[in-house]
Protein backbone atom coordinates (compact mmCIF):
# COMPACT_ATOMS: atom_id res chain seq x y z
CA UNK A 1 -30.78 1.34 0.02
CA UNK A 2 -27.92 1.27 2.31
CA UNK A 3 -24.01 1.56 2.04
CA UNK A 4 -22.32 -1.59 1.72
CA UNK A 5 -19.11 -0.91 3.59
CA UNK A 6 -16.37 -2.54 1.44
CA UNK A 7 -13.65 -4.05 3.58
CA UNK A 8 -10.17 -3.02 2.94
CA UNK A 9 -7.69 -5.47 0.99
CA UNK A 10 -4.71 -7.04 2.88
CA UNK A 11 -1.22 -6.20 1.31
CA UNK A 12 -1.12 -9.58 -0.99
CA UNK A 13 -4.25 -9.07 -2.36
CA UNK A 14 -4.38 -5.12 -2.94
CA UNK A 15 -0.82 -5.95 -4.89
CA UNK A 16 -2.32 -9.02 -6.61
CA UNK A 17 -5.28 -6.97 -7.85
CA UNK A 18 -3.17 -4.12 -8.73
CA UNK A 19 -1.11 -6.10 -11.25
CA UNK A 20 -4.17 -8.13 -12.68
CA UNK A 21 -5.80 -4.69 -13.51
CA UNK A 22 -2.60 -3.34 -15.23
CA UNK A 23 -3.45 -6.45 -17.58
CA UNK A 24 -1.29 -9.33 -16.14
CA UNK A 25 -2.27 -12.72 -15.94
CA UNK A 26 -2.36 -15.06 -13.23
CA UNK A 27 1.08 -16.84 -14.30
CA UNK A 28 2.55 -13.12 -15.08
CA UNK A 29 1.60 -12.39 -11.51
CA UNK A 30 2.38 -15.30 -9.80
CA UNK A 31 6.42 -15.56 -11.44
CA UNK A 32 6.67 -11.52 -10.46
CA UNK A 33 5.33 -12.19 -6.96
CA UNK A 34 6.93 -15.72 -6.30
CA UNK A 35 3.65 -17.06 -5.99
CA UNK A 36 1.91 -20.24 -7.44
CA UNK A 37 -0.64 -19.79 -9.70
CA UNK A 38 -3.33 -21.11 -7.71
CA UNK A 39 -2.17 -18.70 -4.32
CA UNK A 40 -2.56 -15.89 -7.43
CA UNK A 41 -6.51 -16.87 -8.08
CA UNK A 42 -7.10 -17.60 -4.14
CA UNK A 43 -5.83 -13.84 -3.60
CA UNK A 44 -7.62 -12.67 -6.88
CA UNK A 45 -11.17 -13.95 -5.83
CA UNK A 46 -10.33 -12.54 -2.24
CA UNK A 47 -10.13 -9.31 -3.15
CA UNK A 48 -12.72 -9.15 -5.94
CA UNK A 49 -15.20 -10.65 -3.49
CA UNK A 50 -14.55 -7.85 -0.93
CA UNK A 51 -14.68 -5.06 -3.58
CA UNK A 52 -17.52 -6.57 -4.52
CA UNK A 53 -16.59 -6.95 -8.25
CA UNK A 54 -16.53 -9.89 -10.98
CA UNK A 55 -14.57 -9.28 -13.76
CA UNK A 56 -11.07 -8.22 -14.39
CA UNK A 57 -12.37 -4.67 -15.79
CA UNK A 58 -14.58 -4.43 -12.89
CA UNK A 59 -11.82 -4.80 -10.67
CA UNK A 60 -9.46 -2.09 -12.23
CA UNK A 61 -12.54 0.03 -12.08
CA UNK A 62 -12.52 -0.84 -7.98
CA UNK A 63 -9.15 0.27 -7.83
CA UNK A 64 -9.06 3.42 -9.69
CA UNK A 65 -12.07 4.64 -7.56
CA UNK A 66 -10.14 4.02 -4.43
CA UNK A 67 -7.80 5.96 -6.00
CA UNK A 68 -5.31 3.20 -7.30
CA UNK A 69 -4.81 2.20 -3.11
CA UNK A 70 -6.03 -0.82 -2.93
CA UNK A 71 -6.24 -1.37 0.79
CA UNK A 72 -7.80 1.65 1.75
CA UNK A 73 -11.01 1.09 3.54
CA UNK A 74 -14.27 2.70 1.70
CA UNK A 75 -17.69 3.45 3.60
């Protein structure tokens, strides 16, 4: 089975993601990031497509393996 190379997260979404895993919700995020709420899921199911990842839990999981930086590139 080979690697799957997970691409790195851009700035919005790596701070997005790091937020929703600390247990915000979209609204929380979007008020704190002077976002709308719909910019907060775009960014959301961005980066949980490119970590590869479905759920919320799965996601803070993502993170803490990359070592809570969520734009650093994994091979």
């Amino acid at each position: 089975m080979a690697l799957r190379r997970v691409r790195p997260l851009t700035p919005i979404e790596g701070r997005v993601a790091q937020l929703v895993a600390a247990g915000r919700t979209d609204a929380e995020v979007a008020a704190d990031l002077g976002l709308a709420d719909k910019t907060v899921a775009w960014h959301l199911a961005r980066a949980a497509r490119k970590l590869g990842v479905r759920s919320r839990s799965d996601l803070a999981a993502a993170l803490a393996s990359r070592g809570g930086n969520p734009t650093k590139e994994e091979r």
